[in-house]
C-alpha atoms as a PDB file:
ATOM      1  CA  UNK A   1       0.496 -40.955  94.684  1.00  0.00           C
ATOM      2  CA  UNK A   2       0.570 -42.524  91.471  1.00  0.00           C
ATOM      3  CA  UNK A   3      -2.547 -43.641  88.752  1.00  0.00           C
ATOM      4  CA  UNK A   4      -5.760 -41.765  88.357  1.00  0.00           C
ATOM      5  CA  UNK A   5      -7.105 -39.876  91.573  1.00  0.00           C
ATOM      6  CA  UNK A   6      -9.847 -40.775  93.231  1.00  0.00           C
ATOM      7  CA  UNK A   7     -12.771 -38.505  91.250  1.00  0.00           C
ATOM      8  CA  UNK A   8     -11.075 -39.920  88.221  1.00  0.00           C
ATOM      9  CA  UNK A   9     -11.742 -43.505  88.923  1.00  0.00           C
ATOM     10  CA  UNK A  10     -15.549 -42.468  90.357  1.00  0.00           C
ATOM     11  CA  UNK A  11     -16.346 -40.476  86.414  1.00  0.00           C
ATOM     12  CA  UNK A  12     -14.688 -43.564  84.361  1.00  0.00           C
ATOM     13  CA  UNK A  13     -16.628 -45.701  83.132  1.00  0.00           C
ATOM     14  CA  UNK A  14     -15.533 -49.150  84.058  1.00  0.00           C
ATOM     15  CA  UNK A  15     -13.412 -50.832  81.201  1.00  0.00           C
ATOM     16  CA  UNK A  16     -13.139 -47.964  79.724  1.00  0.00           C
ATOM     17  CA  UNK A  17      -9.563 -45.769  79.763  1.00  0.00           C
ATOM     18  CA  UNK A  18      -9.571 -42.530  81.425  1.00  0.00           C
ATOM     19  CA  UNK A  19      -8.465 -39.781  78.969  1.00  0.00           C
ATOM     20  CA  UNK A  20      -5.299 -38.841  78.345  1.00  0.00           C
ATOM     21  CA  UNK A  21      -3.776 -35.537  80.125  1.00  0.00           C
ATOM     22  CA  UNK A  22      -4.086 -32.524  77.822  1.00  0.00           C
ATOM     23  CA  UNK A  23      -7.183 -34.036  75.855  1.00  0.00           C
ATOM     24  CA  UNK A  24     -10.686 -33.725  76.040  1.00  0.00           C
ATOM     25  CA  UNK A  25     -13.367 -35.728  75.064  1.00  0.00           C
ATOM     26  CA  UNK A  26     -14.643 -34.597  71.839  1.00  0.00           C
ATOM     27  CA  UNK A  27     -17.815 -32.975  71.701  1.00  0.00           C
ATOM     28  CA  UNK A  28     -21.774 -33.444  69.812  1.00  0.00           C
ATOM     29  CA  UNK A  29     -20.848 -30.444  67.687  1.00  0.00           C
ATOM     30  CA  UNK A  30     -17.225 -31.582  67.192  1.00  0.00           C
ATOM     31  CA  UNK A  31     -18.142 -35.383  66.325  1.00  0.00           C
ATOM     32  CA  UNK A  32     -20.625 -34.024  63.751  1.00  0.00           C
ATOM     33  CA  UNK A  33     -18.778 -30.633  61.805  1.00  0.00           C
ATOM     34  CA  UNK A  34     -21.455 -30.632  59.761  1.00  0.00           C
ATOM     35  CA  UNK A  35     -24.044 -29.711  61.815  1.00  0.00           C
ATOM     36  CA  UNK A  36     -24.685 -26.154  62.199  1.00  0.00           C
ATOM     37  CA  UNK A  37     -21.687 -25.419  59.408  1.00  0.00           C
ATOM     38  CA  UNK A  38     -23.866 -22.963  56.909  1.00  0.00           C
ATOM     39  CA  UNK A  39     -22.944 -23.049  53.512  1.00  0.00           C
ATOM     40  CA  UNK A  40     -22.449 -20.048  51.101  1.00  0.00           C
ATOM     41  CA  UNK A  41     -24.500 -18.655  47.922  1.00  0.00           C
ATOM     42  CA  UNK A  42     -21.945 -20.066  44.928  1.00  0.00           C
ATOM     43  CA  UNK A  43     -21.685 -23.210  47.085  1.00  0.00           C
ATOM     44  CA  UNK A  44     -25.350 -23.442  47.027  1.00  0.00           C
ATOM     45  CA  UNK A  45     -25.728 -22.494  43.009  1.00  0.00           C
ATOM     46  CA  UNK A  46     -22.375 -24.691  42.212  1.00  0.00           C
ATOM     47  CA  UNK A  47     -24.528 -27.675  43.831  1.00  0.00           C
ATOM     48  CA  UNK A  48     -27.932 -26.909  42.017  1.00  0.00           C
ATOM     49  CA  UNK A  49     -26.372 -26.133  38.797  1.00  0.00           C
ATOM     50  CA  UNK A  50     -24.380 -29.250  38.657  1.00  0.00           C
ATOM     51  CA  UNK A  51     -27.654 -31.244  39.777  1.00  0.00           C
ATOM     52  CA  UNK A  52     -29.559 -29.731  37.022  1.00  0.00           C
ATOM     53  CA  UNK A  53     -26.736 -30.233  34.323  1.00  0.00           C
ATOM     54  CA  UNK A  54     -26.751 -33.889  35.594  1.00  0.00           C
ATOM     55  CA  UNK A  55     -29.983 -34.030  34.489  1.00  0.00           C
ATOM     56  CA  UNK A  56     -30.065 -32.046  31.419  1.00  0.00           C
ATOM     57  CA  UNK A  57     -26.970 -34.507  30.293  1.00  0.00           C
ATOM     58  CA  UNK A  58     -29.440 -37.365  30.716  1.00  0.00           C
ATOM     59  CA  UNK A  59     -32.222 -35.442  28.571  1.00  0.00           C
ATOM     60  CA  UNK A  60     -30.798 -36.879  24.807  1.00  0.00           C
ATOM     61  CA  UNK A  61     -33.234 -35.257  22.901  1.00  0.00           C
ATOM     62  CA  UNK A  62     -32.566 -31.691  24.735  1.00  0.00           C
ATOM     63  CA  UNK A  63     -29.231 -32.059  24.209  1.00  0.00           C
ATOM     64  CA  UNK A  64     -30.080 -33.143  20.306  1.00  0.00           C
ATOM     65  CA  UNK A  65     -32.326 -29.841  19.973  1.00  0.00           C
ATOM     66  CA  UNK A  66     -29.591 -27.739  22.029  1.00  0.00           C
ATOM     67  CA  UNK A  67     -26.540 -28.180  19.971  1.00  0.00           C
ATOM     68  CA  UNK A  68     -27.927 -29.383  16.113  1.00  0.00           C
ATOM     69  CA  UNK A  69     -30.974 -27.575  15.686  1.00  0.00           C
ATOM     70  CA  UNK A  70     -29.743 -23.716  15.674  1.00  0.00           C
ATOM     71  CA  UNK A  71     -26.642 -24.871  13.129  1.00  0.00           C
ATOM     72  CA  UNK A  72     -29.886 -25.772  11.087  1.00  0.00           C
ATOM     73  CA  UNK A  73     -31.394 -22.818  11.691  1.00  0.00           C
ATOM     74  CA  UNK A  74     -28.819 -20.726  10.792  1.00  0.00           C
ATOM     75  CA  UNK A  75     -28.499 -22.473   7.104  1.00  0.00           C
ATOM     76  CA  UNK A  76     -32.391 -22.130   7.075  1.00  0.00           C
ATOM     77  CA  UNK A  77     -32.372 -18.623   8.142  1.00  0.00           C
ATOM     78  CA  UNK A  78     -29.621 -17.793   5.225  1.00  0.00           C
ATOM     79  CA  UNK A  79     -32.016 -19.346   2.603  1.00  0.00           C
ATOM     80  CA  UNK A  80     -34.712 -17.538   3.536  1.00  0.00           C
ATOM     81  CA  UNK A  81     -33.169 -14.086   3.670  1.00  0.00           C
ATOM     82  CA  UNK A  82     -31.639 -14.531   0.340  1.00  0.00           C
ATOM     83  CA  UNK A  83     -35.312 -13.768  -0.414  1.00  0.00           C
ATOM     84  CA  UNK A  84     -35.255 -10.742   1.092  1.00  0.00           C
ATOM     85  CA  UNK A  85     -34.569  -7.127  -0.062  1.00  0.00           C
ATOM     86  CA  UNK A  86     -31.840  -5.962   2.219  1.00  0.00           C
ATOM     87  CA  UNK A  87     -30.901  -2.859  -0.089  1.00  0.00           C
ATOM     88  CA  UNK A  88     -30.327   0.479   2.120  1.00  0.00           C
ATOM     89  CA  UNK A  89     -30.668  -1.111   5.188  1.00  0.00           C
ATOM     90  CA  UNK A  90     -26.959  -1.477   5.391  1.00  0.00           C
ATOM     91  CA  UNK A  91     -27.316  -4.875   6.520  1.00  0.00           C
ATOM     92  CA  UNK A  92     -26.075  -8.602   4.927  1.00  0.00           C
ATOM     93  CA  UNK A  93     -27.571 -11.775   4.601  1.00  0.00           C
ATOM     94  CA  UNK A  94     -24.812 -14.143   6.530  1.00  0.00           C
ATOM     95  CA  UNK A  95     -24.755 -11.219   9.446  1.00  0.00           C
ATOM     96  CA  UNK A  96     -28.735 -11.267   9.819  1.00  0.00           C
ATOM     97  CA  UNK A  97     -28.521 -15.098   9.158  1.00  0.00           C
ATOM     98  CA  UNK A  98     -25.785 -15.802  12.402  1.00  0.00           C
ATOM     99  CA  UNK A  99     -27.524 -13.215  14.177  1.00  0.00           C
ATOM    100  CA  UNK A 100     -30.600 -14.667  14.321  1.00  0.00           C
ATOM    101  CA  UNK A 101     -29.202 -18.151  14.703  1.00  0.00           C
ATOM    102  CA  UNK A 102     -27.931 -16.697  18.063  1.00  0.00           C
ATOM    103  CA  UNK A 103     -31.634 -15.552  19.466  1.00  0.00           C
ATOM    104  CA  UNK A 104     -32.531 -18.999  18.266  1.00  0.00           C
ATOM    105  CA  UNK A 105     -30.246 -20.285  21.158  1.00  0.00           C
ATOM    106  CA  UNK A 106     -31.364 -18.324  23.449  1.00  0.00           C
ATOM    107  CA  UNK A 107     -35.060 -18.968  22.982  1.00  0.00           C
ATOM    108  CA  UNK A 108     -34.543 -22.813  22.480  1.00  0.00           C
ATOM    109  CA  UNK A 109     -32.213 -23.464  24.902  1.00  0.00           C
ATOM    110  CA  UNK A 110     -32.623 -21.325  27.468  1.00  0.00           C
ATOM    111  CA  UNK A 111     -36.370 -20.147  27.587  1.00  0.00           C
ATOM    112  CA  UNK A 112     -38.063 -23.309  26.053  1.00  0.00           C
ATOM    113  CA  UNK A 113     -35.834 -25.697  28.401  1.00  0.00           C
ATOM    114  CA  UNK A 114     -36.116 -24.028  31.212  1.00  0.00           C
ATOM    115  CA  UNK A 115     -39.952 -23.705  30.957  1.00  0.00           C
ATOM    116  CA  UNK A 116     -39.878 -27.816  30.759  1.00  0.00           C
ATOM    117  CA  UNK A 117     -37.004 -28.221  33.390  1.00  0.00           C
ATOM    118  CA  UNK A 118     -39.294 -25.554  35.982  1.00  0.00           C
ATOM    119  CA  UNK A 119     -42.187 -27.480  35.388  1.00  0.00           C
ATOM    120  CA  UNK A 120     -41.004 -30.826  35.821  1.00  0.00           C
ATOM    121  CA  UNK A 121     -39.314 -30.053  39.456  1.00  0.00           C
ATOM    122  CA  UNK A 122     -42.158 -28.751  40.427  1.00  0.00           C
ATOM    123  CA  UNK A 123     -44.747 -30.851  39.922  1.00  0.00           C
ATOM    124  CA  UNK A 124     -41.919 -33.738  41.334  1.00  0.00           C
ATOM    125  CA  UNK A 125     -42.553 -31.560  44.431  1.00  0.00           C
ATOM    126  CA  UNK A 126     -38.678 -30.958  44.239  1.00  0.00           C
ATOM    127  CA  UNK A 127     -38.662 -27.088  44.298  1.00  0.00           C
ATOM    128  CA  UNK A 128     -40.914 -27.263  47.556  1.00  0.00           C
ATOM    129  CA  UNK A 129     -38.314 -29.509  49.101  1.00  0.00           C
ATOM    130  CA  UNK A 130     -35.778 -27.305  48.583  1.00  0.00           C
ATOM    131  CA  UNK A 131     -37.549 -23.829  49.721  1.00  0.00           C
ATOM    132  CA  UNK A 132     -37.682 -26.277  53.365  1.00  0.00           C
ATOM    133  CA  UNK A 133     -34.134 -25.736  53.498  1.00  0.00           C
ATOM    134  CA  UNK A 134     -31.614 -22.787  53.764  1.00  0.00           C
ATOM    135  CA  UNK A 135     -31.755 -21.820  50.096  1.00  0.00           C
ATOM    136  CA  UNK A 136     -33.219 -18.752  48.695  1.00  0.00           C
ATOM    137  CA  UNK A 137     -36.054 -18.426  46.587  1.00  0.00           C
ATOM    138  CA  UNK A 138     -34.113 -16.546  43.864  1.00  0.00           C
ATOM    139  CA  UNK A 139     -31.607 -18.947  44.417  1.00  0.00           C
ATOM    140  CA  UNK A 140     -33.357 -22.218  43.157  1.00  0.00           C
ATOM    141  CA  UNK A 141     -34.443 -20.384  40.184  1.00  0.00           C
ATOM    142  CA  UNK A 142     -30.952 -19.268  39.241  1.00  0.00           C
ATOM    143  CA  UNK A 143     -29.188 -22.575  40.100  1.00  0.00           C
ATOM    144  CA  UNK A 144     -31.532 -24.733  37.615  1.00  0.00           C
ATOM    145  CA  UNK A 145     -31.003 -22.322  34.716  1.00  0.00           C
ATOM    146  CA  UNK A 146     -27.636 -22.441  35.237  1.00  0.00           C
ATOM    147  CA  UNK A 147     -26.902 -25.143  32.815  1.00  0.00           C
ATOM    148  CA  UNK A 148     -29.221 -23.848  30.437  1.00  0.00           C
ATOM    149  CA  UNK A 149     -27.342 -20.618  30.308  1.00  0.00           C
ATOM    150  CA  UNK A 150     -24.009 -21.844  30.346  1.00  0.00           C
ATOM    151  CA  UNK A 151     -24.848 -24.329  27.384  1.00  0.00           C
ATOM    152  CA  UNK A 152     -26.361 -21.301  25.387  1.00  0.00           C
ATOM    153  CA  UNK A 153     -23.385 -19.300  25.478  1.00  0.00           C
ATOM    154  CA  UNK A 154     -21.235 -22.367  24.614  1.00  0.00           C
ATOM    155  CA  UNK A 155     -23.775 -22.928  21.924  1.00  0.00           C
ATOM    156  CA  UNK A 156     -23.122 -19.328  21.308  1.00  0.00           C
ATOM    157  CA  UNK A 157     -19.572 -19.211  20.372  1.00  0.00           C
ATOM    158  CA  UNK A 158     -19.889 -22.674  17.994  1.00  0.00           C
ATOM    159  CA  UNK A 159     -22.270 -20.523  16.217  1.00  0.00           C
ATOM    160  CA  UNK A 160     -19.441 -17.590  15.820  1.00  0.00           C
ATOM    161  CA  UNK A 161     -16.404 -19.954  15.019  1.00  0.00           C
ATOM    162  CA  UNK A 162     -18.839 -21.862  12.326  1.00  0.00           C
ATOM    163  CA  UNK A 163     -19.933 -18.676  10.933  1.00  0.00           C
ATOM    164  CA  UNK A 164     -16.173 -17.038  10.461  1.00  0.00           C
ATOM    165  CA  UNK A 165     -15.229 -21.038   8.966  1.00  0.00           C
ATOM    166  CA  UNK A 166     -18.349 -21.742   6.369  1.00  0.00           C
ATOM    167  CA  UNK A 167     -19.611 -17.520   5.727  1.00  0.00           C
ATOM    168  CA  UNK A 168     -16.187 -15.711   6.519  1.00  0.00           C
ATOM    169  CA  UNK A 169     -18.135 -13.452   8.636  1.00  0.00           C
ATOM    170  CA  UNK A 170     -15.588 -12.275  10.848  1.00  0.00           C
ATOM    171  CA  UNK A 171     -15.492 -11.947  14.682  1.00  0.00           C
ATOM    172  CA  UNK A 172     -17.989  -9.635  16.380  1.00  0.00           C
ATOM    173  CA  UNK A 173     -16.765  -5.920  16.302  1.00  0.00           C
ATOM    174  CA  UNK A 174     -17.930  -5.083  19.856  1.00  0.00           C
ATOM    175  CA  UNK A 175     -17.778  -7.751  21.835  1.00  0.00           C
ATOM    176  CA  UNK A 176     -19.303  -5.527  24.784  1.00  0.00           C
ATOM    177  CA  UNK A 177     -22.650  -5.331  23.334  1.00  0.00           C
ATOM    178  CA  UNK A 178     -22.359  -8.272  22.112  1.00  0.00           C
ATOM    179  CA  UNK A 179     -22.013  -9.702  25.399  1.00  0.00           C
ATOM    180  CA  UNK A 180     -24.261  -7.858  26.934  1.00  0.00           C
ATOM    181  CA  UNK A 181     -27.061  -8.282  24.837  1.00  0.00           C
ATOM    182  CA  UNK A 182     -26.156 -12.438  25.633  1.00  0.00           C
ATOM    183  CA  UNK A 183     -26.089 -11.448  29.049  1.00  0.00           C
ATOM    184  CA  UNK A 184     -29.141  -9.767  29.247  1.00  0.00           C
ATOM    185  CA  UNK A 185     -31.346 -11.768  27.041  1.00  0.00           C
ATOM    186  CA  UNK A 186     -30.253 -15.156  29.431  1.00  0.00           C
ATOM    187  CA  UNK A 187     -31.064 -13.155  32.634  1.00  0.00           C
ATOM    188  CA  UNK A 188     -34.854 -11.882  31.045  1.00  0.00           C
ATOM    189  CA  UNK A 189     -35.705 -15.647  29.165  1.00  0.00           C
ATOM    190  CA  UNK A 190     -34.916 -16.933  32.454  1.00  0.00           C
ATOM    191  CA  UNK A 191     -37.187 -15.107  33.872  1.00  0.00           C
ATOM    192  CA  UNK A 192     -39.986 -15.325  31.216  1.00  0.00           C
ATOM    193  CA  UNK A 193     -39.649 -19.138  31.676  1.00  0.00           C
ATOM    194  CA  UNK A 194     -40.299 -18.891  35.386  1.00  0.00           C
ATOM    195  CA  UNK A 195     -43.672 -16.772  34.516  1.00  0.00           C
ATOM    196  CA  UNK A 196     -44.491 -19.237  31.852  1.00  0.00           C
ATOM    197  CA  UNK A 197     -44.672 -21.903  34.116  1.00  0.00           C
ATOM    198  CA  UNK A 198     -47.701 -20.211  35.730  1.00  0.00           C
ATOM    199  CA  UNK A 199     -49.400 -21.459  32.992  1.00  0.00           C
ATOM    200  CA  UNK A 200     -47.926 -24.328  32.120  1.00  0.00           C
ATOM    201  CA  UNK A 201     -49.458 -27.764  34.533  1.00  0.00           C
ATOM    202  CA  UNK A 202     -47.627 -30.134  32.776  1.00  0.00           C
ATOM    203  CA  UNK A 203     -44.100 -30.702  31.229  1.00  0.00           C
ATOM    204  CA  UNK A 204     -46.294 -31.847  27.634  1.00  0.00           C
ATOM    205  CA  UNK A 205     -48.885 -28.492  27.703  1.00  0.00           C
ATOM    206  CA  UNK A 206     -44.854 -26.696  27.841  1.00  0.00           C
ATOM    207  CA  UNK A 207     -45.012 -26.950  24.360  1.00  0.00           C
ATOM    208  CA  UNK A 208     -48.092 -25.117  23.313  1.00  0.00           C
ATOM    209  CA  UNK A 209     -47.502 -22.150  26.470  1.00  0.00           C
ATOM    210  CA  UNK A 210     -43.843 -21.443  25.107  1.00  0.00           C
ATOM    211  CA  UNK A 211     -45.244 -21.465  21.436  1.00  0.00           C
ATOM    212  CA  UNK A 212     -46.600 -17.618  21.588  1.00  0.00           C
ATOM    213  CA  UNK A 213     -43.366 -15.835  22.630  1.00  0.00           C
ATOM    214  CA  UNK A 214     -41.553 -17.873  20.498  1.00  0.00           C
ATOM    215  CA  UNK A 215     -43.399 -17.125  17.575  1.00  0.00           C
ATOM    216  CA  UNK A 216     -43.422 -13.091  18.070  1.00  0.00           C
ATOM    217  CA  UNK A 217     -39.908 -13.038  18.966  1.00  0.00           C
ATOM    218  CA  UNK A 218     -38.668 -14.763  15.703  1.00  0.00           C
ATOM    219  CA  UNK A 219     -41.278 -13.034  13.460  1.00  0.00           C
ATOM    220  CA  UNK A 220     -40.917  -9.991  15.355  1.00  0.00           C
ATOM    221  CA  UNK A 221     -38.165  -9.337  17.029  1.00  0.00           C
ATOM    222  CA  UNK A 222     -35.855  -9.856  14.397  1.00  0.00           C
ATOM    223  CA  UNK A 223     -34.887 -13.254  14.528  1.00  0.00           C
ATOM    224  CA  UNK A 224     -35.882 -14.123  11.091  1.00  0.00           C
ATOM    225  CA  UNK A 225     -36.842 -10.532   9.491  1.00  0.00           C
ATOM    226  CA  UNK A 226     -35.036  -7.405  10.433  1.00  0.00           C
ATOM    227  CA  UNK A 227     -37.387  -4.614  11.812  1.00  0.00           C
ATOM    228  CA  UNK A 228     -35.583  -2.267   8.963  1.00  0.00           C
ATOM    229  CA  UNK A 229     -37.748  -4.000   6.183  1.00  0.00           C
ATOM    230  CA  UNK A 230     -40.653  -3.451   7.779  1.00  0.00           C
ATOM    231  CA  UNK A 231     -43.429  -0.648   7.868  1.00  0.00           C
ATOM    232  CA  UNK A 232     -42.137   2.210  10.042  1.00  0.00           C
ATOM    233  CA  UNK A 233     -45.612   2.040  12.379  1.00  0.00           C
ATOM    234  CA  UNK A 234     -45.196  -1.967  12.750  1.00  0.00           C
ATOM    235  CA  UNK A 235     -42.011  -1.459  13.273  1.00  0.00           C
ATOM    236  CA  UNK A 236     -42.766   0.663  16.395  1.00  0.00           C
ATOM    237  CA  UNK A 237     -44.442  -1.891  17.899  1.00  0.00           C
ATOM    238  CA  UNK A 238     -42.008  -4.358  17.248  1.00  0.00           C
ATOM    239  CA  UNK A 239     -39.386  -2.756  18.912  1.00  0.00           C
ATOM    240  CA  UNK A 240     -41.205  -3.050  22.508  1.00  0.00           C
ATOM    241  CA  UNK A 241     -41.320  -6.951  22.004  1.00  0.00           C
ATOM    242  CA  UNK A 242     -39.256  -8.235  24.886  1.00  0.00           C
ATOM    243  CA  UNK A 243     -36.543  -9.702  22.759  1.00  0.00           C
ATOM    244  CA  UNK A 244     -36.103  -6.722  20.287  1.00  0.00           C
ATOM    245  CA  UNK A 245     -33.870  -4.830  22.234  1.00  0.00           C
ATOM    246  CA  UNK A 246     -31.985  -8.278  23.111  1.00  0.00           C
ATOM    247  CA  UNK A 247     -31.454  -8.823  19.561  1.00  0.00           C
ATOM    248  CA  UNK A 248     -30.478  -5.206  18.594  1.00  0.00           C
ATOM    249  CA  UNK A 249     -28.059  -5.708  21.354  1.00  0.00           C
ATOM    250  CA  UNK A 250     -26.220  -8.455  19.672  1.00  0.00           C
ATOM    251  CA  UNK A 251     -26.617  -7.484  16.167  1.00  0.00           C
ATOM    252  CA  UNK A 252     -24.830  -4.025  17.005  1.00  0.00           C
ATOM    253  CA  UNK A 253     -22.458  -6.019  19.125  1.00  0.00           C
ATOM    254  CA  UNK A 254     -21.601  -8.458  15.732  1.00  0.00           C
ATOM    255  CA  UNK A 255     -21.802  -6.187  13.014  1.00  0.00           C
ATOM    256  CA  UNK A 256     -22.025  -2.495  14.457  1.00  0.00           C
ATOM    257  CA  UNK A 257     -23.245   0.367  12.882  1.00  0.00           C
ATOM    258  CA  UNK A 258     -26.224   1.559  15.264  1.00  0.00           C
ATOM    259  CA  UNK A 259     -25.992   4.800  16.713  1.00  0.00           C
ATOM    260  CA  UNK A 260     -26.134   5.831  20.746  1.00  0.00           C
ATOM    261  CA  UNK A 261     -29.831   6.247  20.965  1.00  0.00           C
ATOM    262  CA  UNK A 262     -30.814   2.900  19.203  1.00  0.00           C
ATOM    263  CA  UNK A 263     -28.813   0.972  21.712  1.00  0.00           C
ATOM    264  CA  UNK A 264     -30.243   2.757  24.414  1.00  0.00           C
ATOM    265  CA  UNK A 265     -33.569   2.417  23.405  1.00  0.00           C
ATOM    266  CA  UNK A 266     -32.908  -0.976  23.433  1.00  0.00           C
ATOM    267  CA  UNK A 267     -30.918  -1.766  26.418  1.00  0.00           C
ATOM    268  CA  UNK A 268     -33.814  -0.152  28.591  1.00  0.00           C
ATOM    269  CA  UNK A 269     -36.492  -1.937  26.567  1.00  0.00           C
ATOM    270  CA  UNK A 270     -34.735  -5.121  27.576  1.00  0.00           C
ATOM    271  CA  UNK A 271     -34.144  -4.395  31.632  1.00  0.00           C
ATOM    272  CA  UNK A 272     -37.903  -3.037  31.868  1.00  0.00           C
ATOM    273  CA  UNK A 273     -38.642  -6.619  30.757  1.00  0.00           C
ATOM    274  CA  UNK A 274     -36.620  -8.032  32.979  1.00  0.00           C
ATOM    275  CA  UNK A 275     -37.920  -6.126  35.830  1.00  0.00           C
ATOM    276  CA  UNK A 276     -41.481  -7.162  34.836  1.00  0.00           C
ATOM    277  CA  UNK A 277     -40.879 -10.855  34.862  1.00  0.00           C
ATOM    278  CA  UNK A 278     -38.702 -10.513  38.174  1.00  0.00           C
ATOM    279  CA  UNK A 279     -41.702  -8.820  39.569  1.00  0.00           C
ATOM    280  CA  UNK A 280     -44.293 -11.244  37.650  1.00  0.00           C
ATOM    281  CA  UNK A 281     -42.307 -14.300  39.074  1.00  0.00           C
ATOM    282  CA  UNK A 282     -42.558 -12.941  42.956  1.00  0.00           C
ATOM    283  CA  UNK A 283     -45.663 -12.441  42.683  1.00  0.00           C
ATOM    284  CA  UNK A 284     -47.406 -15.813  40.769  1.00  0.00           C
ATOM    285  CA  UNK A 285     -44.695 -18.124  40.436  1.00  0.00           C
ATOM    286  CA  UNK A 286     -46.184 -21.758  41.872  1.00  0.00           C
ATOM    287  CA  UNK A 287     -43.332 -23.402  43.894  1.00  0.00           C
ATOM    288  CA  UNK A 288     -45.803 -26.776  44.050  1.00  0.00           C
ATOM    289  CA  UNK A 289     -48.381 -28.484  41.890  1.00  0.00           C
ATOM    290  CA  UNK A 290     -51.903 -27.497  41.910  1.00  0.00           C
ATOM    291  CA  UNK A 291     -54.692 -30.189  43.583  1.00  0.00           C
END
C-alpha cells in the first residue's frame, strides 16, 4: 500500500504536507533556543560593561576630565613640589609628581565617575530593572565600573610613557606593586563610590558628596604631599586614610625603596578598606530612588 497510512491522513492537517520520514516537527523549546539558554558571569559583565562604556563614550565632558585633566595635574603637581623640601626623604620631585598624577586617575576617573554613573542608573530605575533578571547583585556593580576601571589603567600607562618622554623618569621598578596597588585601589574606589551613593540623591549633589574623600586623599594620602614631610603623629593618622596604603603601593611599585613592613602595613590598610565598603555597600546600598 502506497502514500500516507490511514492515522497519517486523520493527524494532517488538510493542505498541509505530512512530514517527511526521519523528521520531526520541531519543537516550542527548539523554535525559540533562546528560551531557557542561561547565560554565564563574563557574558553577563562583557554586556554591562560595554553598555556602560557606550554611555561613558557619549559623556564628552567625562571623557574631557578623564584623559586631559590628570596630564594637568601632573605638571601642576611638579610645580608645586618644587616648593617642597624633599631633603632626606630619599624621594624626587618628577617621581612624587607622576605618582600622584596616578591617584589622581584613580580618584577622578574611577571613584568620582562612578559615584555619577551609580547615581544616574539608579534613579533611571535601571539598576532595579536589572536585579528583576538573572544577574547578580555584585554583578551590576562590577559591570558598570568596568569602563571606568579599564579607562583608568589606560589613563594609567599614558601617564608612565609621558613621564619617561617629558621627565626621563624611567619605567616602574616593580611592576608587581605597582600593579597591585592599581589593582587594589580600582577594586576599593569602586566600592567607596557604591557607598557614596547612599548619600548622594542626585547626579548634581555627586559633586559636593565625592568632595570630602577627595580632598583627604590628595592632602592626605599623599597625592600632593608625601606623608615623609609631615609631623610623625599626623603622619600616623594619615597612614589609615583609605588611599594611603593605595598610594604607598604604587609609589614603592614606581620608584622602590620601602622596606617589607611598610608595604605590609599598607597592603592590609588597603583590603580592610575594601572589606568595609564591600560590607557598607550590602548593607545600605539603594538599588532604587527614594519617594
Amino acid at each position: 500500500m502506497t502514500g500516507a497510512t490511514t492515522d497519517e491522513r486523520r493527524t494532517t492537517a488538510p493542505g498541509r504536507r505530512a512530514p517527511a520520514a526521519g523528521r520531526h516537527s520541531p519543537t516550542a523549546e527548539e523554535r525559540t533556543p533562546a528560551a531557557g539558554r542561561r547565560t554565564t558571569t563574563a557574558g553577563r559583565l562583557r554586556a554591562l560593561g560595554h553598555a556602560e562604556l557606550v554611555l561613558l563614550a557619549r559623556n564628552r565632558t567625562a571623557v574631557f576630565v578623564a584623559l586631559l585633566v590628570p596630564l594637568a595635574m601632573v605638571l601642576a603637581m611638579k610645580t608645586t613640589l618644587d616648593q617642597i623640601d624633599l631633603d632626606g626623604t630619599g624621594l624626587t620631585v618628577t617621581g612624587l609628581a607622576l605618582t600622584g598624577g596616578i591617584g589622581m586617575v584613580l580618584m577622578q576617573v574611577v571613584y568620582m565617575n562612578l559615584v555619577s554613573a551609580y547615581v544616574a542608573r539608579r534613579e533611571d530605575l535601571v539598576l532595579k530593572r536589572l536585579r528583576t533578571g538573572e544577574v547578580a547583585d555584585w554583578e551590576i556593580l562590577a559591570g558598570t565600573a568596568l569602563p571606568s576601571v579599564a579607562l583608568a589603567l589606560a589613563q594609567t600607562v599614558l601617564v608612565v610613557l609621558a613621564g619617561g618622554v617629558a621627565f626621563d623618569a624611567g619605567a616602574p621598578q616593580r611592576p608587581d606593586l605597582f600593579l597591585a596597588g592599581l589593582l587594589s585601589g580600582s577594586v576599593l574606589l569602586a566600592a567607596l563610590a557604591a557607598v557614596t551613593t547612599v548619600a548622594t540623591r542626585t547626579v548634581q549633589t555627586s559633586q559636593i558628596t565625592t568632595l570630602p574623600l577627595f580632598l583627604v586623599s590628595m592632602i592626605g594620602s599623599g597625592l600632593f604631599v608625601p606623608l615623609e614631610v609631615l609631623p610623625d603623629r599626623v603622619a600616623s593618622v594619615c597612614e589609615l586614610l583609605p588611599m594611603t596604603g593605595v598610594m604607598t603601593l604604587v609609589r614603592a611599585g614606581w620608584l622602590g625603596g620601602s622596606d617589607g613592613s611598610d608595604l605590609l602595613t599598607a597592603g592590609l590598610t588597603a583590603l580592610a578598606w575594601t572589606v568595609f565598603a564591600v560590607f557598607a555597600v550590602q548593607r545600605w546600598f539603594r538599588w532604587e530612588p527614594r519617594r
